[in-house]
Protein backbone atom coordinates (compact mmCIF):
# COMPACT_ATOMS: atom_id res chain seq x y z
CA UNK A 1 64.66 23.37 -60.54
CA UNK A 2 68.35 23.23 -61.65
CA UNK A 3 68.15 22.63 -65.68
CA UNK A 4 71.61 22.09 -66.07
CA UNK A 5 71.94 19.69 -68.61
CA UNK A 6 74.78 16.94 -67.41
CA UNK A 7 78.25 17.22 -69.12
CA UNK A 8 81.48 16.48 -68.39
CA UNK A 9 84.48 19.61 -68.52
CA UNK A 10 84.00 19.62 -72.33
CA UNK A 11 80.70 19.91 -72.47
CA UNK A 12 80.01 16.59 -73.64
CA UNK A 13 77.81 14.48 -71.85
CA UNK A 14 79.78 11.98 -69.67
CA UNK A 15 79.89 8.11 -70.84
CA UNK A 16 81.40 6.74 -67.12
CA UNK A 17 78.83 4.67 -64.84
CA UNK A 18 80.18 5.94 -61.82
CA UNK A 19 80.60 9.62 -62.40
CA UNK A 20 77.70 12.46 -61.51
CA UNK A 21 75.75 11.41 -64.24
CA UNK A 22 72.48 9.74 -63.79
CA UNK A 23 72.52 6.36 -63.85
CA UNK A 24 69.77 5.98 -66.56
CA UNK A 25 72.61 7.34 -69.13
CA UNK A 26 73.69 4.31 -71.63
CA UNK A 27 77.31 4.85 -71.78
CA UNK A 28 78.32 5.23 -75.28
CA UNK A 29 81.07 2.40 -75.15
CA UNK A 30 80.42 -0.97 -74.89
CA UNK A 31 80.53 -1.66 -71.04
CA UNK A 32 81.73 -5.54 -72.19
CA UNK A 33 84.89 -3.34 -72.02
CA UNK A 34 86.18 -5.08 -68.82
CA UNK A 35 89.57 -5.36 -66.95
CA UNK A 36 90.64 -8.58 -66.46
CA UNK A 37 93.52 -10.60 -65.08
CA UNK A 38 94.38 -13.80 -66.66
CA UNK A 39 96.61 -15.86 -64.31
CA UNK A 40 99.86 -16.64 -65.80
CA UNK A 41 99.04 -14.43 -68.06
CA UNK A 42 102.00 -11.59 -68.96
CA UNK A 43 99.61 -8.71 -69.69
CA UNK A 44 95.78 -8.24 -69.28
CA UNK A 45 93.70 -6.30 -71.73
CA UNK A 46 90.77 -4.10 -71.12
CA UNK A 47 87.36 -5.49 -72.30
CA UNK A 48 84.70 -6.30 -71.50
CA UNK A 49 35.19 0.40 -90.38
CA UNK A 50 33.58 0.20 -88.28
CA UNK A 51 31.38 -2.54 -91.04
CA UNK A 52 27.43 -1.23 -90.94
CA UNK A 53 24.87 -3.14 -92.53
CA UNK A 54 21.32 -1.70 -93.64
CA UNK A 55 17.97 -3.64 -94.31
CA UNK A 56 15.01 -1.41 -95.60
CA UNK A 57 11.37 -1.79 -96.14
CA UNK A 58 10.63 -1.16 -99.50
CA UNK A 59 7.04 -1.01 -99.65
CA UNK A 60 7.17 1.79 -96.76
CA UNK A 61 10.29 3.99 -97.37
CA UNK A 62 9.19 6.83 -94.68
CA UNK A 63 8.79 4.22 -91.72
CA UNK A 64 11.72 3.20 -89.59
CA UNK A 65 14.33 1.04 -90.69
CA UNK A 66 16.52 -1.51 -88.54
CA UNK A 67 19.83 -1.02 -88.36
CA UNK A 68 22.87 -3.22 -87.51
CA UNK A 69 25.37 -1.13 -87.14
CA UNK A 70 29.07 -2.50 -85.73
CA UNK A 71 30.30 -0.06 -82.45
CA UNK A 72 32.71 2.48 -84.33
CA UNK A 73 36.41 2.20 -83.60
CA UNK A 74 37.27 4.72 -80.83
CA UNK A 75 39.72 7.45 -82.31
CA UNK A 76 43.18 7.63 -81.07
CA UNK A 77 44.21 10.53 -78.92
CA UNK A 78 47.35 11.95 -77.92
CA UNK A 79 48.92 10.22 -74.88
CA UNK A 80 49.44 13.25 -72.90
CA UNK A 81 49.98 16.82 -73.56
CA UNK A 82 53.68 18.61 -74.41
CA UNK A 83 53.23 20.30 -70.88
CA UNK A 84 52.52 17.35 -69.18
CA UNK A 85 54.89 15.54 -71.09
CA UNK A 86 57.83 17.99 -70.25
CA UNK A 87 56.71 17.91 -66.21
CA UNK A 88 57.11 14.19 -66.92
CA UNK A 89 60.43 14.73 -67.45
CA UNK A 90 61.24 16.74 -64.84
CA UNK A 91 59.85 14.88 -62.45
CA UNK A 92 61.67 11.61 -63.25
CA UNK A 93 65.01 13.95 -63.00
CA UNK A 94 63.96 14.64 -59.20
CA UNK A 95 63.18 11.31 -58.67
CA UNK A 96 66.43 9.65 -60.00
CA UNK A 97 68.52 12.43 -58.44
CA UNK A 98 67.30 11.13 -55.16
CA UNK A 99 67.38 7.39 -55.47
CA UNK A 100 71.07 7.58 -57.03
CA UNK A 101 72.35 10.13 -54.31
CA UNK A 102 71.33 7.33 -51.82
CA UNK A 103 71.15 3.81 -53.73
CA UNK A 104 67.60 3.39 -53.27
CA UNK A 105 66.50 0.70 -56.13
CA UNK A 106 63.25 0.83 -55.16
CA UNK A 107 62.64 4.32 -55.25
CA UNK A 108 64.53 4.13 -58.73
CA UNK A 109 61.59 1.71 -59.55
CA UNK A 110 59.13 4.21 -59.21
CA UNK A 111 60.09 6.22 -62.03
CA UNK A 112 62.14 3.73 -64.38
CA UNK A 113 60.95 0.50 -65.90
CA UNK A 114 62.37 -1.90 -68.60
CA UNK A 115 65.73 -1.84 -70.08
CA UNK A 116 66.76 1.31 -68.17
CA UNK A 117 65.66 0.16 -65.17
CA UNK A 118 67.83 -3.15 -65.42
CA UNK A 119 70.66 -0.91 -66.50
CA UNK A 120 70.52 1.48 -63.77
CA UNK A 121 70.11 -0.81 -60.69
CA UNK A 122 73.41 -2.96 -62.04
CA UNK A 123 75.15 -0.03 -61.69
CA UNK A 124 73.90 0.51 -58.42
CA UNK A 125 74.92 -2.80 -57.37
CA UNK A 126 78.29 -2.41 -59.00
CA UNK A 127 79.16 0.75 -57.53
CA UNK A 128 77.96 -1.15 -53.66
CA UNK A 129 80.03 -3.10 -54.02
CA UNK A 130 83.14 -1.03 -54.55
CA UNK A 131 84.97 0.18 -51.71
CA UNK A 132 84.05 3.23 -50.24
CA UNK A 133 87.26 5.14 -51.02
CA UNK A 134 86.96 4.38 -55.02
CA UNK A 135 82.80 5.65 -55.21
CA UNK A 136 82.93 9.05 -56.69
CA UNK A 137 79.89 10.90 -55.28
CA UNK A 138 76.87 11.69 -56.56
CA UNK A 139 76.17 15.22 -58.17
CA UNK A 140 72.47 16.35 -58.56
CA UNK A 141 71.61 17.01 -62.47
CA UNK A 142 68.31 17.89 -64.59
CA UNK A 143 67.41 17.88 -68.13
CA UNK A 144 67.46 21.08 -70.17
CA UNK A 145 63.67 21.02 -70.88
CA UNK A 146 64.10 24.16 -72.92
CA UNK A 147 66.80 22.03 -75.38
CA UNK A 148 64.04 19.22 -75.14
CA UNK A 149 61.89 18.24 -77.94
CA UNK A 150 58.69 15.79 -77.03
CA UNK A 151 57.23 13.27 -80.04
CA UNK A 152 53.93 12.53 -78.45
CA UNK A 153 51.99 9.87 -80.58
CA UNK A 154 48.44 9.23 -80.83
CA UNK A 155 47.09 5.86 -79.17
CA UNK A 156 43.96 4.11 -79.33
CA UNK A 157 42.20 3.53 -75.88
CA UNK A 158 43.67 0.22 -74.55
CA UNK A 159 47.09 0.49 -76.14
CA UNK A 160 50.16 1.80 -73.85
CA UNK A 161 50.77 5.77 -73.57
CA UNK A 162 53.95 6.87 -74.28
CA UNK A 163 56.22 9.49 -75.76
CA UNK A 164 59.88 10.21 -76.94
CA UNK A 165 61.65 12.86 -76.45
CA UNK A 166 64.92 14.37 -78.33
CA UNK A 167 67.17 16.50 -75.15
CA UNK A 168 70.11 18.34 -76.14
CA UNK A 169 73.35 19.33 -74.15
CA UNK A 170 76.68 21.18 -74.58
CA UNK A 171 77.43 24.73 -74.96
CA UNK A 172 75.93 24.47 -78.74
CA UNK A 173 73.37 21.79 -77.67
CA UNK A 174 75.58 19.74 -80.12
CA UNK A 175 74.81 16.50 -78.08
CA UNK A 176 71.38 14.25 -78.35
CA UNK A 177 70.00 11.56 -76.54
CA UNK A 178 66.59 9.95 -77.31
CA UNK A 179 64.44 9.33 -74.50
CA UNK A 180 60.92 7.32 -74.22
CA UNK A 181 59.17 7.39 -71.23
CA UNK A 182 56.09 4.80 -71.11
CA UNK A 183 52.91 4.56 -68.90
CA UNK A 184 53.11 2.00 -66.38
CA UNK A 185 49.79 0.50 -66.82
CA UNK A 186 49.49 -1.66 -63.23
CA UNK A 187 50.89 1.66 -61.23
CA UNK A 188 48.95 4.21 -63.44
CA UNK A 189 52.68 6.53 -63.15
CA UNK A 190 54.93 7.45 -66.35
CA UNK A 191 58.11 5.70 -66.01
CA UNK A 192 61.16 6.43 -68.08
CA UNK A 193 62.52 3.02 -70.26
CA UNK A 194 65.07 3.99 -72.15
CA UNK A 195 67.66 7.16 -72.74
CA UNK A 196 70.04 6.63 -75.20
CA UNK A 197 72.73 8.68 -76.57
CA UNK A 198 73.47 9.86 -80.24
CA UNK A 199 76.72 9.81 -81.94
CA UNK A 200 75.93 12.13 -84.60
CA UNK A 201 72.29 14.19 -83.71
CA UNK A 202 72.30 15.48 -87.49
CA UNK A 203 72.00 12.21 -89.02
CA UNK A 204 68.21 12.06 -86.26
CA UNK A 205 65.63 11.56 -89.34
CA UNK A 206 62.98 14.28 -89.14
CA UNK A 207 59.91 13.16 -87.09
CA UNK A 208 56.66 12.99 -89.04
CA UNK A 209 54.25 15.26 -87.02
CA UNK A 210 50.62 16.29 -88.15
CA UNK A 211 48.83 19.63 -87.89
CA UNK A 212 48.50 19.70 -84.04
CA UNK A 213 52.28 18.97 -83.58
CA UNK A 214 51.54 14.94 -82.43
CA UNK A 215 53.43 12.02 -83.91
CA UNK A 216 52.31 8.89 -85.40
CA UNK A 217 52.96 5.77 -83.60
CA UNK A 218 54.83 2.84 -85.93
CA UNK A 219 55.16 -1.03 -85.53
CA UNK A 220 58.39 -1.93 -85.40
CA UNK A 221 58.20 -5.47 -86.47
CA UNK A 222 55.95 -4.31 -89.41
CA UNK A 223 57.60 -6.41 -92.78
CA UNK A 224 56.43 -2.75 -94.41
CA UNK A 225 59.90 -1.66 -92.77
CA UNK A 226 63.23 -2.40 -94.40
CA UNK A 227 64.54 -4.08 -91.30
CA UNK A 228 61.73 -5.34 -88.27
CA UNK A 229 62.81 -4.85 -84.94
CA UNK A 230 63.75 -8.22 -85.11
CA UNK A 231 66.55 -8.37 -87.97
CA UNK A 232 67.84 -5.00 -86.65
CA UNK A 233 68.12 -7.69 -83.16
CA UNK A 234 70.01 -9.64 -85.61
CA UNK A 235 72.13 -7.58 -87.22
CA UNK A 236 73.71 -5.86 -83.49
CA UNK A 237 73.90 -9.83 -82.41
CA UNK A 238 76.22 -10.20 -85.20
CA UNK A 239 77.99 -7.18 -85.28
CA UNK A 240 79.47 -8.24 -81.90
CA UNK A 241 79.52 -11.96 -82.32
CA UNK A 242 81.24 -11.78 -85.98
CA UNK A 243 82.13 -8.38 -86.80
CA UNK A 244 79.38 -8.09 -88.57
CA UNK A 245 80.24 -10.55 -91.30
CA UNK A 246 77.09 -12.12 -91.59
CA UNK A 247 74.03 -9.82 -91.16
CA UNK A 248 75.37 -6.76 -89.66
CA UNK A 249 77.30 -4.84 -92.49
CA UNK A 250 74.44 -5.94 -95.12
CA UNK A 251 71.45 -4.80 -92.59
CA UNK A 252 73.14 -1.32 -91.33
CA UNK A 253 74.91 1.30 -92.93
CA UNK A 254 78.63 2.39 -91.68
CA UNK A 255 77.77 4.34 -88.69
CA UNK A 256 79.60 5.51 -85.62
CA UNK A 257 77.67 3.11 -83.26
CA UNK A 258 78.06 0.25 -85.66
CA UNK A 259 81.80 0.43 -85.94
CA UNK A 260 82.02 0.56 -82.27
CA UNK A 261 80.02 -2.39 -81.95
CA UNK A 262 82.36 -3.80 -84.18
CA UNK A 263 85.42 -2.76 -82.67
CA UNK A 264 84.42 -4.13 -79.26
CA UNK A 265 84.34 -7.58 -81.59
CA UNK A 266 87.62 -6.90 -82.59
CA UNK A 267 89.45 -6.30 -79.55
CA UNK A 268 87.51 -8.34 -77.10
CA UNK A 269 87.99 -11.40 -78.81
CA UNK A 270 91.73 -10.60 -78.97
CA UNK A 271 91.98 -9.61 -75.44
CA UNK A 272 93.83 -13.10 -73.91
CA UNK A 273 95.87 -13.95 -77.19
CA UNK A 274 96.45 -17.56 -77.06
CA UNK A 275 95.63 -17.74 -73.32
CA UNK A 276 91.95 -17.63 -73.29
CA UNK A 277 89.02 -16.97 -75.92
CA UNK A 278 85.68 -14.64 -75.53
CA UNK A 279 82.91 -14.72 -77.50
CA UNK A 280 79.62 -13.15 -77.61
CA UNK A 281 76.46 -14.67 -78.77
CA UNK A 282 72.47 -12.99 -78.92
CA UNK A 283 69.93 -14.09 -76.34
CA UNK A 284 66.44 -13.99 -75.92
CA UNK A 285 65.52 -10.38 -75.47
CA UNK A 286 64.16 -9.41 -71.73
CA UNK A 287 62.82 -6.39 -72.89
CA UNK A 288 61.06 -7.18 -76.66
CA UNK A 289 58.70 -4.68 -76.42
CA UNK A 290 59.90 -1.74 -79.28
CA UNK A 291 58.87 2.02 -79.69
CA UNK A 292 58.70 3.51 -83.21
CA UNK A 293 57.76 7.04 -84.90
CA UNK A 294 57.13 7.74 -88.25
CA UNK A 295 59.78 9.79 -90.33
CA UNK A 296 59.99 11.20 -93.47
CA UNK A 297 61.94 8.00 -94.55
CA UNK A 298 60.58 5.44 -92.69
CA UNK A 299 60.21 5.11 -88.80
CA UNK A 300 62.80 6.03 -85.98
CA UNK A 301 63.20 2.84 -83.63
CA UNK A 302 63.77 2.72 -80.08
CA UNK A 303 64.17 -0.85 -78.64
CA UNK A 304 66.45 -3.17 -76.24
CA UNK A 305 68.26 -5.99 -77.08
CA UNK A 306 69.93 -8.99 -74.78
CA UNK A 307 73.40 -10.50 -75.31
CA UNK A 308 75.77 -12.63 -73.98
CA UNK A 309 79.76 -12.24 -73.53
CA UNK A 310 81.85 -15.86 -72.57
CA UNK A 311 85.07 -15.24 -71.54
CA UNK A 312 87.35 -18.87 -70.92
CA UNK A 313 91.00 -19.78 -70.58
CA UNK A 314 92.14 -21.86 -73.95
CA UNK A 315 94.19 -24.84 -70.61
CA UNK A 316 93.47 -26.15 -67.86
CA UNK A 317 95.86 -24.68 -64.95
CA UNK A 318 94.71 -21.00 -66.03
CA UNK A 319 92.14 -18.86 -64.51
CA UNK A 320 90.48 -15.53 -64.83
CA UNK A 321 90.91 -13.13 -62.32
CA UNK A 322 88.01 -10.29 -61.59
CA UNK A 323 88.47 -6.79 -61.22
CA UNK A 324 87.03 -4.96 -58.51
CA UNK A 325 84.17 -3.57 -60.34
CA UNK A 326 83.23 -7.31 -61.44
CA UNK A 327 83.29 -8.06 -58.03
CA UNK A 328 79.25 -7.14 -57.71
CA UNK A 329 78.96 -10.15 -59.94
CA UNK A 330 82.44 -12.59 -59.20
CA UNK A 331 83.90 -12.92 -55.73
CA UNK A 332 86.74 -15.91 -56.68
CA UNK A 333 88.72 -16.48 -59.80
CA UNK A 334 87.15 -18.82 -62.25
CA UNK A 335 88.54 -20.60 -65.57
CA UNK A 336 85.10 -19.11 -67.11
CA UNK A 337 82.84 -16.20 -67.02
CA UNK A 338 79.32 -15.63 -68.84
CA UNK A 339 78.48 -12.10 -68.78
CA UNK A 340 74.75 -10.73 -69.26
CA UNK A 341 74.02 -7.28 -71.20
CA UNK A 342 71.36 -5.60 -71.19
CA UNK A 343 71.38 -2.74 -74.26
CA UNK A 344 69.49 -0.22 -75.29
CA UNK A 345 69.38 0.81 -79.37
CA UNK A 346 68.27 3.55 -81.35
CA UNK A 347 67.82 2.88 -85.64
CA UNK A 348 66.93 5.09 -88.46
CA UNK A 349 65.14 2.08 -90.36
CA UNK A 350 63.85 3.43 -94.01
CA UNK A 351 60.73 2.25 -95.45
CA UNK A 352 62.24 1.54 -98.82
CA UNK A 353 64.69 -1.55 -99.24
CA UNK A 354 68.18 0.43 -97.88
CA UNK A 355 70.66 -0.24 -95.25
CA UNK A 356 69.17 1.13 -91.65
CA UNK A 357 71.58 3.13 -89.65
CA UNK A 358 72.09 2.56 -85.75
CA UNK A 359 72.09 5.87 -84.24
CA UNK A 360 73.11 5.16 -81.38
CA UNK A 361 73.10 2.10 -78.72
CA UNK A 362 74.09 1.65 -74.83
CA UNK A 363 74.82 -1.54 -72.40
CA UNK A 364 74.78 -2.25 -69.00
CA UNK A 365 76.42 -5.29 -67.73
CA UNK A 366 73.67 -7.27 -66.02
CA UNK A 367 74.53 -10.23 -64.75
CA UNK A 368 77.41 -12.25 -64.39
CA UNK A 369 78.73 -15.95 -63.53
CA UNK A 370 81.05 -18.60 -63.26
CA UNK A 371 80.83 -21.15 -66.48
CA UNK A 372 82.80 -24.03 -67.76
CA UNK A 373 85.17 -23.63 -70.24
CA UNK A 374 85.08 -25.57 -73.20
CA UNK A 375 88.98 -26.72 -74.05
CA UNK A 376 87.98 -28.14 -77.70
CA UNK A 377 87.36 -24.54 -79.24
């Protein structure tokens, strides 16, 4: 098995959708980063107890007593083993290899669900749809399982299995991504759901591991957390919709993957000038389920969120042209756009009433459509 990790000439791990990489790698830029033409337009910018009860006989204390006793809550077990975890792994890295090298979605299906899933067939149907002579092609890759680090929780029988996983790349193994891979309880296979890069691995809070080397399994939308899953939805919404005037800048520390958040605000919504507008707004999340291990701190959270991007000319007689790589989505010029992402986030979320920090987030552009613009904005 080739355990190459997959980096580019530096020995950083690629960001572009359409280079060797696998497609289940969350580019670390914003992909609302788009190229668009605005008609009459001089330039175009780049966006986009178990209870037991006793009764005795008193008068007979050596006889039989009946007792009501509730059935004992089953203990949790690990989900898998490190081994079997690692194989895991490796065996989604075959998979993938295959079903990129030949655009095979539903072979990609068998070992990706979720977020990552949705991420990885849109760029599948955006690289289709390219011509033939601008597809770079595909180069075979694997995960370094020996720079890999597995967080297996325990789970109570009935609950999902799953694990995350911290794999490291570059000549000092100076890069991290965070992976989770989940059990896909219909097909009875381990399916990976999200694999998300790190901007800076040493600010990765220590995971909490007991004696036998297994992880403890959090609820992200526990209030006992500084920031739910759900505020920490918020607080991204508004980092791109505002800046993060609002919620973002009081619910997350300065990071790296907040101020890019923030700087796709900043220049997206600038992109047109006076010509057109864009703005971005939060949607219902596709994905809500979250995945969350205990720290020393807090919990580390792993989770997806859903958000919009509107792009419109500010007059009538104006109209935005798509790029080639939009043209997957948008075959004719349009006076609007509505563009879908699907992102996956990583958050350092303390236990104690702090700022979290977002470690770390990637987005796939997954769907896209003609709207209406609205010429009283």
């Amino acid at each position: 098995m080739d355990t190459a990790s997959p980096v580019s000439a530096d020995g950083r791990p690629s960001p572009h959708p359409l280079n060797h990489d696998p497609r289940s790698f969350p580019i670390p830029l914003h992909t609302s980063v788009r190229r668009t033409t605005l008609l009459l337009t001089a330039a175009a910018v780049a966006l986009t107890a178990s209870a037991c009860s006793t009764s005795s006989n008193t008068h007979d204390t050596t006889a039989g007593t009946p007792h009501h006793t509730a059935r004992p809550t089953p203990a949790a077990e690990p989900a898998l083993g490190k081994q079997e975890a690692l194989a895991q792994i490796a065996h989604y890295s075959k998979i993938n290899n295959t079903a990129n090298a030949t655009g095979d979605t539903k072979l990609l299906d068998t070992v990706e669900d979720g977020p990552l899933y949705a991420m990885s067939s849109a760029d599948l149907k955006e690289t289709a749809a390219l011509p033939r002579s601008d597809r770079e092609p595909y180069r075979p890759w694997s995960y370094d399982l020996d720079a890999t680090d597995v967080y297996i929780p325990r789970i109570t029988p009935g609950q999902q299995r799953w694990f995350a996983a911290v794999t490291r790349s570059g000549s000092k193994k100076q890069y991290a991504r965070v992976l989770v891979l989940a059990e896909n309880t219909k097909a009875k296979r381990w399916e990976m759901v999200a694999a998300v890069d790190i901007d800076a691995p040493e600010h990765l809070p220590n995971i909490t591991v007991d004696k036998d080397g297994y992880a403890t399994a959090v609820d992200a939308s526990s209030t006992s957390l500084a920031a739910p899953v759900g505020v920490l939805r918020t607080a991204i919404a508004d980092n791109f919709a505002t800046g993060g005037e609002k919620t973002g800048e009081n619910v997350f520390a300065p990071t790296e993957a907040s101020r890019r958040q923030i700087k796709v605000h900043d220049q997206t919504t600038r992109k047109f000038g006076t010509r057109g507008t864009t703005r971005f707004a939060s949607a219902e999340p596709e994905f809500p389920h979250a995945y969350a291990l205990k720290t020393a701190t807090g919990a580390l959270v792993i989770f997806s969120h859903t958000h919009t991007q509107h792009d419109a000319v500010a007059a009538p007689g104006l109209q935005i042209v798509p790029d080639k790589v939009d043209r997957a989505w948008l075959n004719a010029p349009a006076p609007a756009f509505t563009y879908t992402f699907t992102c996956s986030d990583v958050a350092a979320v303390p236990a104690t009433p702090k700022p979290s920090s977002l470690l770390g987030y990637g987005c796939r552009r997954t769907d896209a459509k003609p709207a209406v613009p609205d010429f009283s904005l």
